[in-house]
PDB file of N, CA and C in Angstrom:
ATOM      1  N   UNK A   1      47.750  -0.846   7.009  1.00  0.00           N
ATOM      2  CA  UNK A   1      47.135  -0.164   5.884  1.00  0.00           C
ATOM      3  C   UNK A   1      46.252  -1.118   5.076  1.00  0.00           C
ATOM      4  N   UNK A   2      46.752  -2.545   5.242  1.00  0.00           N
ATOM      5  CA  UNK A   2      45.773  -3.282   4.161  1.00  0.00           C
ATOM      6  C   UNK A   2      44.760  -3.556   4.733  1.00  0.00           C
ATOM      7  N   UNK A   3      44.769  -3.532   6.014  1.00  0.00           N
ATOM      8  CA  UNK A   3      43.571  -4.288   7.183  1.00  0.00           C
ATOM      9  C   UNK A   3      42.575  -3.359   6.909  1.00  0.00           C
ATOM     10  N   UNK A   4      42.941  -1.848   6.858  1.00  0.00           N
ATOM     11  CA  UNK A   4      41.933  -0.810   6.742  1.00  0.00           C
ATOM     12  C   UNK A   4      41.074  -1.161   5.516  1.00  0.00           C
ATOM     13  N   UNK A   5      42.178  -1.242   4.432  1.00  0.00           N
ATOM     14  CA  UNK A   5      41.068  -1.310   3.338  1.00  0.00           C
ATOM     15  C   UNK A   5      40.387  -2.647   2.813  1.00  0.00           C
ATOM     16  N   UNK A   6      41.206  -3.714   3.971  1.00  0.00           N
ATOM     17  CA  UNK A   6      40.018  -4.668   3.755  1.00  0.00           C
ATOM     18  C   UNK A   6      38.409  -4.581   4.532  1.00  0.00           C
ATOM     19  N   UNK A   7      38.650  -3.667   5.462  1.00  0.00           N
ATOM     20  CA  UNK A   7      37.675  -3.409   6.314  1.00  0.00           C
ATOM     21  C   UNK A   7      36.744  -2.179   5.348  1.00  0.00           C
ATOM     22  N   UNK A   8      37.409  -1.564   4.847  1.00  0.00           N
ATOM     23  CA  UNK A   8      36.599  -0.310   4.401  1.00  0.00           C
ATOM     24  C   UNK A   8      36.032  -0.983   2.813  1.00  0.00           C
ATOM     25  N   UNK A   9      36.387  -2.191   1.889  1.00  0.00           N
ATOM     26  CA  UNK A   9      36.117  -2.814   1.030  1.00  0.00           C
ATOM     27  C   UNK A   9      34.821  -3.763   1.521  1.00  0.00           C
ATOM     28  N   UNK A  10      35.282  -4.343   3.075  1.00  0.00           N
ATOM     29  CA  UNK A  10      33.679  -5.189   3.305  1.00  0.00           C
ATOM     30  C   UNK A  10      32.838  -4.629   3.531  1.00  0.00           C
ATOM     31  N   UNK A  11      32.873  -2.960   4.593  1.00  0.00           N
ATOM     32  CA  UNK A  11      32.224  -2.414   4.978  1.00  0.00           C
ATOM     33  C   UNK A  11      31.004  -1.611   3.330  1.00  0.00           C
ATOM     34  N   UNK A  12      31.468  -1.383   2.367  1.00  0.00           N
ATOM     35  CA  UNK A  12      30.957  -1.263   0.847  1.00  0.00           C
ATOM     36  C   UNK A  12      30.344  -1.497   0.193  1.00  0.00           C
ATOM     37  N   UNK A  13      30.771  -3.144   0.347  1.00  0.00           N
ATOM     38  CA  UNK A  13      30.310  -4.582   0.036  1.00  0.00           C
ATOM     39  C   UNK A  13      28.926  -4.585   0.830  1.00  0.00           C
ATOM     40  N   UNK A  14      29.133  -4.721   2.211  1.00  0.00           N
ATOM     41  CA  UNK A  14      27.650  -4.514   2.869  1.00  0.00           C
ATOM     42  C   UNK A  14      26.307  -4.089   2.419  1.00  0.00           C
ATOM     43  N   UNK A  15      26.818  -2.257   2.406  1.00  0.00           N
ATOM     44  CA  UNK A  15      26.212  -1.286   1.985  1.00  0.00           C
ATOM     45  C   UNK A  15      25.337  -1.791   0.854  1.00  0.00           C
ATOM     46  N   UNK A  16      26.154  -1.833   0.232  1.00  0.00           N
ATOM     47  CA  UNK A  16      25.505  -2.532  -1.465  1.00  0.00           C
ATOM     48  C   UNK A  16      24.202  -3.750  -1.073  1.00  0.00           C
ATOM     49  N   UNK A  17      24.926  -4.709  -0.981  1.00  0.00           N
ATOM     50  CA  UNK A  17      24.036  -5.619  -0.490  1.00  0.00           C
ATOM     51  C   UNK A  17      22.272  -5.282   0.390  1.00  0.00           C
ATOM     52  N   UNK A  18      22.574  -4.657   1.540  1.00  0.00           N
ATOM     53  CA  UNK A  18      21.665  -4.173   2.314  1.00  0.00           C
ATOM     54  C   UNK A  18      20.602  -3.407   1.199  1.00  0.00           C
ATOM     55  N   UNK A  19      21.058  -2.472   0.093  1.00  0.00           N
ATOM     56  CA  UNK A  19      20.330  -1.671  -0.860  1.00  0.00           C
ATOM     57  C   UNK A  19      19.976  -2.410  -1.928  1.00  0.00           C
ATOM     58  N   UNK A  20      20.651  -3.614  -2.212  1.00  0.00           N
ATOM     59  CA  UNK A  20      19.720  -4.186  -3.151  1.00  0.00           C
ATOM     60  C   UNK A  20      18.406  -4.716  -2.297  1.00  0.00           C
ATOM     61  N   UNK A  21      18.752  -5.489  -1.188  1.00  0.00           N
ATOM     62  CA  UNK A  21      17.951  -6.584  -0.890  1.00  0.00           C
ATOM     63  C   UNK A  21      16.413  -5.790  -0.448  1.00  0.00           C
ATOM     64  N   UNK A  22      17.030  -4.359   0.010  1.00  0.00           N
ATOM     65  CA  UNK A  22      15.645  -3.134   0.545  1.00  0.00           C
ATOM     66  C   UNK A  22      14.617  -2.743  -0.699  1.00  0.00           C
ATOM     67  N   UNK A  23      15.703  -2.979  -1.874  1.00  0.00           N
ATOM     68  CA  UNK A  23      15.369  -2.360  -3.145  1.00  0.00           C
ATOM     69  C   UNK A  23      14.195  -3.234  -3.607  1.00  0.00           C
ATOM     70  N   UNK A  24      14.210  -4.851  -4.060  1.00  0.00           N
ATOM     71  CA  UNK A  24      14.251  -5.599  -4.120  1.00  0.00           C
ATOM     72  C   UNK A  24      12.475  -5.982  -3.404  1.00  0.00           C
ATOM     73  N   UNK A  25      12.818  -5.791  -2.123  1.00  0.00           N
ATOM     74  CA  UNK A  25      11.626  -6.272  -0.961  1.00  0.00           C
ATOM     75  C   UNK A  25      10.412  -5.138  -1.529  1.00  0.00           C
ATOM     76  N   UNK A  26      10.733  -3.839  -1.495  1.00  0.00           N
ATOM     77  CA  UNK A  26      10.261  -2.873  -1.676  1.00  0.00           C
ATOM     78  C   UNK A  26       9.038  -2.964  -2.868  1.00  0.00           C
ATOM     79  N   UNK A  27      10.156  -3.100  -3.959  1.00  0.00           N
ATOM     80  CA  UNK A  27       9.219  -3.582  -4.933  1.00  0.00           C
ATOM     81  C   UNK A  27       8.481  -4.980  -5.038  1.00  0.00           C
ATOM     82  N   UNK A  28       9.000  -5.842  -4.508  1.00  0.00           N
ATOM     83  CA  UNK A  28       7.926  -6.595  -4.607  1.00  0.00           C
ATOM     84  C   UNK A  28       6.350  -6.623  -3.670  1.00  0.00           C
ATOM     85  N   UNK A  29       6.892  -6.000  -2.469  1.00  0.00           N
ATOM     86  CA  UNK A  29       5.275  -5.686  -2.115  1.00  0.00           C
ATOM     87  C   UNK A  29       4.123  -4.283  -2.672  1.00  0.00           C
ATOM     88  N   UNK A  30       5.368  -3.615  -3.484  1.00  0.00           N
ATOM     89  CA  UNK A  30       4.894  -2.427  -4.347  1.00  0.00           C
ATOM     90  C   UNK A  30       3.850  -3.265  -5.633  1.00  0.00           C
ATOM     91  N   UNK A  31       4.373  -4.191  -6.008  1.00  0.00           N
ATOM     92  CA  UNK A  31       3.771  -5.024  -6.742  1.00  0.00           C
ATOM     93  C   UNK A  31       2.665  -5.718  -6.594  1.00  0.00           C
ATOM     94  N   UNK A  32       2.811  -6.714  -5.164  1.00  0.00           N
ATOM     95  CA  UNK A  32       1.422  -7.237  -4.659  1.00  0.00           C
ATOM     96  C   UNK A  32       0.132  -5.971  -4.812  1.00  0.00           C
ATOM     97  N   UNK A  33       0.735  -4.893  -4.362  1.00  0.00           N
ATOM     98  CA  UNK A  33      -0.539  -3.971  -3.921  1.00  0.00           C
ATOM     99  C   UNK A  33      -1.005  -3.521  -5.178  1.00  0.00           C
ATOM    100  N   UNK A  34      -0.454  -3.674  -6.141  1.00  0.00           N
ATOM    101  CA  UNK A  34      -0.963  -3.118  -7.917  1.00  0.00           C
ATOM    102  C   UNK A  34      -1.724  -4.472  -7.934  1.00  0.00           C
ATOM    103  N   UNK A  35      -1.502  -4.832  -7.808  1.00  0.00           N
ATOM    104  CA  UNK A  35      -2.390  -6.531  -8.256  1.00  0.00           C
ATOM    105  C   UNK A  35      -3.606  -6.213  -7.379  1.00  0.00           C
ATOM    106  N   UNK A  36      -3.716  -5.872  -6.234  1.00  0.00           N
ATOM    107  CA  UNK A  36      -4.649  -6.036  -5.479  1.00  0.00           C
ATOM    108  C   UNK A  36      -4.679  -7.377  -4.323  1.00  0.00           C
ATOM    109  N   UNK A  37      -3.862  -7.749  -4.049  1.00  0.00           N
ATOM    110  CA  UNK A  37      -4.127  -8.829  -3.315  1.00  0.00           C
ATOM    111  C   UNK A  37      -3.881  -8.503  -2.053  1.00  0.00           C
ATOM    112  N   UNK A  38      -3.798  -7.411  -1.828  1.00  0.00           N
ATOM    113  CA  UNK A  38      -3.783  -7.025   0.213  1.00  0.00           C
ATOM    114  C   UNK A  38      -4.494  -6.032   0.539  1.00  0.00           C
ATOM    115  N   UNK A  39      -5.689  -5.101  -1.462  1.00  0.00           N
ATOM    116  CA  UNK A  39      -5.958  -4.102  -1.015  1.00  0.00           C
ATOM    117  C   UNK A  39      -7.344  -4.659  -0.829  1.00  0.00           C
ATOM    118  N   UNK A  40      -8.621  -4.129  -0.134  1.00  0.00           N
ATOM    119  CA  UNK A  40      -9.549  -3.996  -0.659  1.00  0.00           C
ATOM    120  C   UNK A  40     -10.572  -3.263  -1.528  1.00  0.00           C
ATOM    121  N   UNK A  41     -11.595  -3.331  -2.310  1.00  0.00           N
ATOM    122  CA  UNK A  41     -12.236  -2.712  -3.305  1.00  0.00           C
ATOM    123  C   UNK A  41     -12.511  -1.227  -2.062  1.00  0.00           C
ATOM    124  N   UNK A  42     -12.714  -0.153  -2.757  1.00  0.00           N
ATOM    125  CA  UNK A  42     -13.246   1.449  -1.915  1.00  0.00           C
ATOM    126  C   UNK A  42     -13.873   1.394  -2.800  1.00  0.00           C
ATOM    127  N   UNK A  43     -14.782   2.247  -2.218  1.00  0.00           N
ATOM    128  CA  UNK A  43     -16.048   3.010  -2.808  1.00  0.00           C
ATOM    129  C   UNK A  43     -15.814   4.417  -2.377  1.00  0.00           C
ATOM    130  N   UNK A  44     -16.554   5.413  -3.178  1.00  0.00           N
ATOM    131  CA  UNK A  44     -16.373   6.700  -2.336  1.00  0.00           C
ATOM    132  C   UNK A  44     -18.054   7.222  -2.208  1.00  0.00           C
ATOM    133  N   UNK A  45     -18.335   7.668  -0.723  1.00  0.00           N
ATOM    134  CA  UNK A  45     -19.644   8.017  -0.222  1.00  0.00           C
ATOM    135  C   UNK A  45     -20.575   8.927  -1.177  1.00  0.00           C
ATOM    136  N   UNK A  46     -21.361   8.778  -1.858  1.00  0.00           N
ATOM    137  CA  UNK A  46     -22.069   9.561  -2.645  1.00  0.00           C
ATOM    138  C   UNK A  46     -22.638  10.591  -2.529  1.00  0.00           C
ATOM    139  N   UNK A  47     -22.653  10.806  -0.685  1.00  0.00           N
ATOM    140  CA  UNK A  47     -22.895  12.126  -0.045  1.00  0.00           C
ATOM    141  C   UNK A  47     -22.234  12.679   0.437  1.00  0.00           C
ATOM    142  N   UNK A  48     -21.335  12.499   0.964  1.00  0.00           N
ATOM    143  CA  UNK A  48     -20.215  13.132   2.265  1.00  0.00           C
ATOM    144  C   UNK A  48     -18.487  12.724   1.354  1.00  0.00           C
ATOM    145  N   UNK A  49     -18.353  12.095   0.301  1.00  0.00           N
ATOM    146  CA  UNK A  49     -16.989  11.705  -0.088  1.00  0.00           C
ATOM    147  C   UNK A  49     -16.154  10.987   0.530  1.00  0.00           C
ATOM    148  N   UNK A  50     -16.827  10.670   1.787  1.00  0.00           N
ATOM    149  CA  UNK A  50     -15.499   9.378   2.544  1.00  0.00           C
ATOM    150  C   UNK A  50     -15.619   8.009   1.393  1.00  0.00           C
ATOM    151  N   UNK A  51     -14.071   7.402   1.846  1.00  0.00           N
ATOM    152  CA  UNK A  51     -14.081   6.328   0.960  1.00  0.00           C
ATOM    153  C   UNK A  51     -14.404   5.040   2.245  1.00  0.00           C
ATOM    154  N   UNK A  52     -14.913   3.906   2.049  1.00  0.00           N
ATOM    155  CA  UNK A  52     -15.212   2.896   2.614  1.00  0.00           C
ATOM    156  C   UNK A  52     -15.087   1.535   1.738  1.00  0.00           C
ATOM    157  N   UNK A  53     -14.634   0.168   2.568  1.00  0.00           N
ATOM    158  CA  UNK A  53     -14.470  -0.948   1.700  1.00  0.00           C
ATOM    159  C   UNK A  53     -15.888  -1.304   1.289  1.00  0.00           C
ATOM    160  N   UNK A  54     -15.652  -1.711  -0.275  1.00  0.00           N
ATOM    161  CA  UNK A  54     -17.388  -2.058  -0.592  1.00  0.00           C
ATOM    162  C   UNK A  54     -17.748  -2.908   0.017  1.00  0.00           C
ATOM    163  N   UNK A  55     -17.497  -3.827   1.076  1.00  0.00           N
ATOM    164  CA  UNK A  55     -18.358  -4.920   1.419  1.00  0.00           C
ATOM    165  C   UNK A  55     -18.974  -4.029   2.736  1.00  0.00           C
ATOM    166  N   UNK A  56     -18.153  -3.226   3.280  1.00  0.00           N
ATOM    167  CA  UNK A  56     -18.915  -2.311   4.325  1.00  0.00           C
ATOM    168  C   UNK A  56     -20.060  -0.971   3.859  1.00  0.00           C
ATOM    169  N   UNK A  57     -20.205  -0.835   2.773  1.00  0.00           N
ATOM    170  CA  UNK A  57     -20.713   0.271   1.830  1.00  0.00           C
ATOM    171  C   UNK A  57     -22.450  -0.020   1.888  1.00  0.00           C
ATOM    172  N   UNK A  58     -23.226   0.982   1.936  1.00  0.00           N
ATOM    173  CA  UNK A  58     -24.320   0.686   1.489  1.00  0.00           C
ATOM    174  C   UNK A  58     -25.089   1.004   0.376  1.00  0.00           C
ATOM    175  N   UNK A  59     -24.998  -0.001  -0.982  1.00  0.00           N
ATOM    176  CA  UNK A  59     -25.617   0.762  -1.875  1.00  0.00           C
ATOM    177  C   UNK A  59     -27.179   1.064  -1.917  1.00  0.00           C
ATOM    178  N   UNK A  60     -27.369   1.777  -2.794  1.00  0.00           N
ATOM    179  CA  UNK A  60     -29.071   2.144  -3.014  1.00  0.00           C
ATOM    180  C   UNK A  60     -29.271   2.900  -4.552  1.00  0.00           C
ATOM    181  N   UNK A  61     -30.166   2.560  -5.005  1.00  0.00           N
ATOM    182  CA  UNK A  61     -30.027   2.871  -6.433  1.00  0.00           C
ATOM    183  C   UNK A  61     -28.854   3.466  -7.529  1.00  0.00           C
ATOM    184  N   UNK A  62     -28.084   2.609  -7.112  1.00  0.00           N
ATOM    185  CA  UNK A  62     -26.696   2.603  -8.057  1.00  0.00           C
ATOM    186  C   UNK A  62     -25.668   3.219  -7.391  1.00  0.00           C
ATOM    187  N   UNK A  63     -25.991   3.915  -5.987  1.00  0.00           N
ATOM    188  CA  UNK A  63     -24.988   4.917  -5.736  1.00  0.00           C
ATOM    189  C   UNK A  63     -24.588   3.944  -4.205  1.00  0.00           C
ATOM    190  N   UNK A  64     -23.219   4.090  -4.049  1.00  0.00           N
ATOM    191  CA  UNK A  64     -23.147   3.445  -2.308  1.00  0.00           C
ATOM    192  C   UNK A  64     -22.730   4.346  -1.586  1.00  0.00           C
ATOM    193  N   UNK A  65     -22.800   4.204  -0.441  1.00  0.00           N
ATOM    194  CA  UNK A  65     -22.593   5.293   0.704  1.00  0.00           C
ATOM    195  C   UNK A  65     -22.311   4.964   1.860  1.00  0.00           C
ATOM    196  N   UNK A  66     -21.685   5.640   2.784  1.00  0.00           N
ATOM    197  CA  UNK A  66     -20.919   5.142   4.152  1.00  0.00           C
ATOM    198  C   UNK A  66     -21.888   4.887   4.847  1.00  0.00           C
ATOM    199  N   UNK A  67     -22.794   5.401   5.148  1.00  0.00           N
ATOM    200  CA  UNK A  67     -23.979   4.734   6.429  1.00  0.00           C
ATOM    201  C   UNK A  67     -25.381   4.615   5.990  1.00  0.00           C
ATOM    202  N   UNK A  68     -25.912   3.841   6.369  1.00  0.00           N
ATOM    203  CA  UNK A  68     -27.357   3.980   6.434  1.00  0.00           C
ATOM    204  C   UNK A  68     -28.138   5.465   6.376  1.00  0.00           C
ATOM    205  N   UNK A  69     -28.097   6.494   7.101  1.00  0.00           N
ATOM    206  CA  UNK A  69     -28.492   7.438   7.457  1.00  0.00           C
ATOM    207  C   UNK A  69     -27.871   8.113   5.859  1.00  0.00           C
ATOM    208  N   UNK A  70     -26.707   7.838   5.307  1.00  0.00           N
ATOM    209  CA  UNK A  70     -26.435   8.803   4.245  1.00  0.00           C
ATOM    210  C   UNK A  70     -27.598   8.061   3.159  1.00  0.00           C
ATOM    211  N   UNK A  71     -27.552   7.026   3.070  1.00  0.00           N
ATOM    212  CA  UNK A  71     -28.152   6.155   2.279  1.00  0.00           C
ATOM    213  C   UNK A  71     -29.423   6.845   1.662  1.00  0.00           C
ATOM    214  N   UNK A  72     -30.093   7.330   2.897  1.00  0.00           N
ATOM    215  CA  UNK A  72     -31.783   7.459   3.103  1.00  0.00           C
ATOM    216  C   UNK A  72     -31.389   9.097   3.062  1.00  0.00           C
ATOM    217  N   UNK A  73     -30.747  10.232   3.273  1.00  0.00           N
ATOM    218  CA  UNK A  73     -30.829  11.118   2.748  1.00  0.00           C
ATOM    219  C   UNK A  73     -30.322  11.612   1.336  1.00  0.00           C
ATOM    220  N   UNK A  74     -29.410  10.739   0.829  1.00  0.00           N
ATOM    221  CA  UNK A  74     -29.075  10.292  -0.496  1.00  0.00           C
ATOM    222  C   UNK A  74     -30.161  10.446  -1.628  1.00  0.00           C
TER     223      UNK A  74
END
């Protein structure tokens, strides 16, 4: 009887543990990504609404846009 509940006391113990440490990880890369350090800048297409990273974006008089071709009918 005691073996059980030393087993069913570690088995608990575990549990716990495993949920902080998930808890824990979770938020801290929840965090990096508010900061920005894994996201990159989006833009959203000024013709069509796709979003694209601004360094791939093409602007043209203030507005940026996913391709060339939107660019020039823009």
């Amino acid at each position: 009887m005691n073996l059980i509940r030393l087993i069913a006391i570690a088995v608990v113990i575990w549990l716990v543990v495993r949920i902080v440490k998930n808890h824990r990880g979770s938020s801290i890369s929840a965090g990096s990504r508010r900061n920005g350090s894994d996201l990159h800048s989006m833009v959203k297409c000024a013709r069509c609404g796709l979003h694209v990273p601004r360094e791939e974006a093409v602007c043209k008089g203030g507005r940026c846009y996913c391709s060339r071709e939107h660019a020039d009918e823009g």
